[in-house]
Protein backbone atom coordinates (compact mmCIF):
# COMPACT_ATOMS: atom_id res chain seq x y z
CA UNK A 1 18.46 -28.85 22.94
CA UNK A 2 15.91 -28.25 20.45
CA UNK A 3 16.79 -25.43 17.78
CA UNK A 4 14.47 -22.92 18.14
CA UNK A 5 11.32 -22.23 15.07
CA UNK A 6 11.81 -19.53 12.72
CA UNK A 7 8.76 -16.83 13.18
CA UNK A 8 7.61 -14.66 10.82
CA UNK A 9 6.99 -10.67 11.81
CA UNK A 10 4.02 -9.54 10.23
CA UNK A 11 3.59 -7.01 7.30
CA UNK A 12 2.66 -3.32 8.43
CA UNK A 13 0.14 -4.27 5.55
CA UNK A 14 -1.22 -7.23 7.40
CA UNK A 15 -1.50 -5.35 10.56
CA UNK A 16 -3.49 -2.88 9.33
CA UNK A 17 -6.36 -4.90 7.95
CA UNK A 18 -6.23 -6.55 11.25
CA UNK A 19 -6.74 -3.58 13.45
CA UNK A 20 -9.52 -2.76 11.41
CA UNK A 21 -11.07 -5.79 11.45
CA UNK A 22 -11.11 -5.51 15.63
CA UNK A 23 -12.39 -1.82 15.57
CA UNK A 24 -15.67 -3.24 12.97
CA UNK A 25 -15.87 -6.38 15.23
CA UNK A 26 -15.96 -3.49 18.33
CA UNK A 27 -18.49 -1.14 16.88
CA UNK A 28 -20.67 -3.72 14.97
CA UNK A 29 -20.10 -6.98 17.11
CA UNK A 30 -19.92 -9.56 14.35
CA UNK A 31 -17.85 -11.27 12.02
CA UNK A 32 -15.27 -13.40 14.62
CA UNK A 33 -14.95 -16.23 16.40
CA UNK A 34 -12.72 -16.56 19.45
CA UNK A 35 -9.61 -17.95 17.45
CA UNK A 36 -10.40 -15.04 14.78
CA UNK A 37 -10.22 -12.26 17.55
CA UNK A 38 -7.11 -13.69 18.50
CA UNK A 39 -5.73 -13.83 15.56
CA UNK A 40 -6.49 -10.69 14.49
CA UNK A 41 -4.73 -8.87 17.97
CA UNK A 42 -1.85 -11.00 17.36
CA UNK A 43 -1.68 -9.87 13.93
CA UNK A 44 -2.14 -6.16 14.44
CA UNK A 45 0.21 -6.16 16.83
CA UNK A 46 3.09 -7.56 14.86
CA UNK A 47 4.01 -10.21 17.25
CA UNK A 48 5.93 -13.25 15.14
CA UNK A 49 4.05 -16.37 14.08
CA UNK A 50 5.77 -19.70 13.57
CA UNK A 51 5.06 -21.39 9.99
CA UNK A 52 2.00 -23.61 11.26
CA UNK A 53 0.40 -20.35 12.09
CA UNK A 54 1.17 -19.05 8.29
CA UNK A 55 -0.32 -22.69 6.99
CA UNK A 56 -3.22 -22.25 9.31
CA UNK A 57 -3.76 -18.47 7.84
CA UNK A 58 -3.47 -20.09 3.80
CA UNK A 59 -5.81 -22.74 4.72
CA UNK A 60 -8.71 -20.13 6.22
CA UNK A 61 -8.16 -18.04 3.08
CA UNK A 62 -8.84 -20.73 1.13
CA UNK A 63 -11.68 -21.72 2.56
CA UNK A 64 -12.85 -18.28 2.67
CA UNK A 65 -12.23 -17.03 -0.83
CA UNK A 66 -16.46 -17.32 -1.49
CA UNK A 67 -16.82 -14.63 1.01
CA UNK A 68 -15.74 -11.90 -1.46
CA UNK A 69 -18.56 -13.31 -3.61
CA UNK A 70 -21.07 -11.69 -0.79
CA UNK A 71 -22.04 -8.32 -0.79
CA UNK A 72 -21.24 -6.04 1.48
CA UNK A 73 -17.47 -7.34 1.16
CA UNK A 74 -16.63 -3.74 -0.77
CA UNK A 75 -16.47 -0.64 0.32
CA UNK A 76 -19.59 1.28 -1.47
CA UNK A 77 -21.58 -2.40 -1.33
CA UNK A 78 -24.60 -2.57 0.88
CA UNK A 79 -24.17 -4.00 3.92
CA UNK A 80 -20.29 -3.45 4.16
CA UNK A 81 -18.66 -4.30 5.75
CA UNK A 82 -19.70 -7.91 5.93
CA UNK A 83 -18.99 -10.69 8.53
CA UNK A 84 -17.13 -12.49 5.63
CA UNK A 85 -15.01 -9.28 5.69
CA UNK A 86 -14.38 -8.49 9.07
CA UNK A 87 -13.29 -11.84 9.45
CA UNK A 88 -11.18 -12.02 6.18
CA UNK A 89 -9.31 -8.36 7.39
CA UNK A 90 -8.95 -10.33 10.56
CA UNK A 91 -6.34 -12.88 9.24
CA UNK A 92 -4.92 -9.98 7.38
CA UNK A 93 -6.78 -9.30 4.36
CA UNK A 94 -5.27 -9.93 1.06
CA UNK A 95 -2.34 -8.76 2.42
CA UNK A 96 -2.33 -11.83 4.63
CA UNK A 97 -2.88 -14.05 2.25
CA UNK A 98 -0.14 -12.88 -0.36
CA UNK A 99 2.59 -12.59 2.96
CA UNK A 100 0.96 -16.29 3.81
CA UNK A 101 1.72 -17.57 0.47
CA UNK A 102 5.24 -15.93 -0.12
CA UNK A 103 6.91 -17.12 2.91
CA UNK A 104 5.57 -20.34 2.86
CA UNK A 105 6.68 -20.67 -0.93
CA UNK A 106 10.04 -19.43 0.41
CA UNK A 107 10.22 -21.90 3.54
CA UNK A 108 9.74 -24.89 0.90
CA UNK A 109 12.18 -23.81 -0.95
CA UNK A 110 15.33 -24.60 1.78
């Protein structure tokens, strides 16, 4: 028998920025793909993700760091919020990215 993947419950922090991101991509219709939208529900609804799903989350923030170079990605900016920043709250915001980062970090460490 196969032991059984630790998961990861996700920051109130994280789900937050996630729910947010839904309700923009719901009143303005932009800013996610498919795997985005998904993410995003799964996300604001706390429901664990395995390690993978953490890598996968560092490696679209990563990508995606030029995003916050756009305006509209602040609150007060024209056009805010952006597509870049619906999809960025999406994975979680910042808040995503630093619980990404931590628990990876941690999970390397045993």
């Amino acid at each position: 028998m196969a032991a059984k993947s630790k998961t990861f419950i996700p920051p109130a922090s994280v789900a937050k920025n996630a729910a947010r991101a839904l309700k923009w991509h719901k009143e303005i219709g932009s800013g996610m793909t498919r795997i985005g939208v998904r993410r995003a529900v799964q996300l604001s609804n706390r429901q664990p993700v395995s390690l993978q799903t953490l890598k996968r989350m560092r490696s679209y923030f990563e990508r995606h760091f030029v995003d916050m170079e756009a305006t509209g990605f602040y609150r007060g900016e024209k056009g805010y919020p952006s597509k870049g920043r619906i999809a960025w709250d999406a994975w979680g915001g910042m808040a995503g990215w630093d619980w990404a980062e931590r628990e990876i970090r941690k999970a390397g460490k045993k």
